[in-house]
Structure formats: structure tokens, C-alpha cells
Protein backbone atom coordinates (compact mmCIF):
# COMPACT_ATOMS: atom_id res chain seq x y z
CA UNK A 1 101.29 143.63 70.86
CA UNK A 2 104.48 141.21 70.12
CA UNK A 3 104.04 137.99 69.28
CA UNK A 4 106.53 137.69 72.46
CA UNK A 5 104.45 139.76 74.66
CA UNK A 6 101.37 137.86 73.40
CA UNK A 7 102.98 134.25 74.43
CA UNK A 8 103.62 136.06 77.97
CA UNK A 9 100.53 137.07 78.56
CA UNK A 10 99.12 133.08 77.82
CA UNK A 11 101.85 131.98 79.89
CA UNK A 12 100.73 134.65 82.85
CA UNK A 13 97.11 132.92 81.72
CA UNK A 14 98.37 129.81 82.51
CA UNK A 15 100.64 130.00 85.07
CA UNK A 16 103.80 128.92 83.38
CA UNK A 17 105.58 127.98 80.70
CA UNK A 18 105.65 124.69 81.95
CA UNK A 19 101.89 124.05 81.98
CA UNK A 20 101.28 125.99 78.64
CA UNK A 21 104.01 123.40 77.15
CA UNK A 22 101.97 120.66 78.41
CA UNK A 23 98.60 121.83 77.50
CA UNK A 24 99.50 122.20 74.11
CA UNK A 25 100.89 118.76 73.93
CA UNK A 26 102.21 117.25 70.87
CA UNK A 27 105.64 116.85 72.46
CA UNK A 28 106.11 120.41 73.26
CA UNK A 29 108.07 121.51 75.88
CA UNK A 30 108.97 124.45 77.97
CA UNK A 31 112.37 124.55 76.25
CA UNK A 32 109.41 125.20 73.04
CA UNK A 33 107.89 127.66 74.77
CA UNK A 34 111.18 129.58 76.38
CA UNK A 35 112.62 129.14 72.54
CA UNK A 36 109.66 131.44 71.16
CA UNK A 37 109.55 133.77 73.73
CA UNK A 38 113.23 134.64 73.41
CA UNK A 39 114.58 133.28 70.03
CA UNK A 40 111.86 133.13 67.43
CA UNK A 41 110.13 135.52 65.64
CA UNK A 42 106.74 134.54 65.76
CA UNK A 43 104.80 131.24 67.29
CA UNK A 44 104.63 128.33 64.74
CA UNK A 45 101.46 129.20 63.00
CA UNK A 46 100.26 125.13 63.97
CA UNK A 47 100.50 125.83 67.80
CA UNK A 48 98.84 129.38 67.74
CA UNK A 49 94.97 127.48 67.18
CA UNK A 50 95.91 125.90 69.97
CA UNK A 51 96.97 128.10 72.53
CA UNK A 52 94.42 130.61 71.94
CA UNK A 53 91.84 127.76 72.60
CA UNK A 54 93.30 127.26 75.72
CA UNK A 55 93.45 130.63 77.32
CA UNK A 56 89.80 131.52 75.44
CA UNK A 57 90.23 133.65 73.28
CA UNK A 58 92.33 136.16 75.42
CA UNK A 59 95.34 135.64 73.01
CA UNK A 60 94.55 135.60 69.65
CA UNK A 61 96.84 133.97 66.91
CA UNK A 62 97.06 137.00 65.04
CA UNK A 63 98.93 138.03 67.97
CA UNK A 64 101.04 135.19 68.23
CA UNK A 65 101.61 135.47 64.43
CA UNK A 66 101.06 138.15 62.51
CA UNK A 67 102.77 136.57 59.13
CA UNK A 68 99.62 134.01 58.78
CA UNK A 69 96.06 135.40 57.33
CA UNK A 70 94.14 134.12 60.15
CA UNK A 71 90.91 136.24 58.78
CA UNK A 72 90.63 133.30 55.62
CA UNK A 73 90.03 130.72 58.72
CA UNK A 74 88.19 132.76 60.47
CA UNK A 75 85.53 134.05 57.78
């Protein structure tokens, strides 16, 4: 999976990009979340914590970035 088609799937989680914006807080906002789902190549690896919290576990932040050894937090 993408790290775009991983953010759409937490956005179909959530119900929009709107509401996943707002959940992760931190002054982020849908023009954020539209940004990485069309622009950028991979979620910023500080958000990624973050949103896979909030849909539990169903996207992972190796998903949403791939470039960041999640295993070294994770172990």
C-alpha cells in the first residue's frame, strides 16, 4: 500500500479529511491533509504516531511512511 492510499483509507476511517485534520490537531488542516494525499510523498513522519492512534491501529505509519524505521520505536 501507498502512503497515499494509506492516508485514504484513515480518511474513509474517519469520515473526512476534515475531521482527520482536526483530530490530529496541532494546527493541521484539511488543506494538510489534501496536500499529502496529492502532493507529498510520504506523511510527515511526526503526524503518522498520530493518526494511526486515531484510527487504531488500522493504518500503520509504516504505511504512511515507509522512509522512517518505525521497527527501532516499536521494539
Amino acid at each position: 500500500m501507498s502512503p497515499q492510499e494509506a492516508l485514504k483509507k484513515a480518511v474513509r476511517l474517519v469520515g473526512s479529511q476534515t475531521r482527520l485534520a482536526r483530530e490530529i490537531g496541532g494546527g493541521i488542516t484539511q488543506a494538510h491533509v489534501y496536500y499529502w494525499l496529492t502532493q507529498a510523498p510520504v506523511v510527515p513522519a511526526e503526524h503518522c504516531p498520530t493518526i494511526e492512534y486515531i484510527v487504531k491501529r488500522e493504518v500503520r505509519c509504516e504505511d504512511l511512511n515507509p522512509r522512517v524505521n518505525w521497527w527501532v520505536l516499536r521494539n
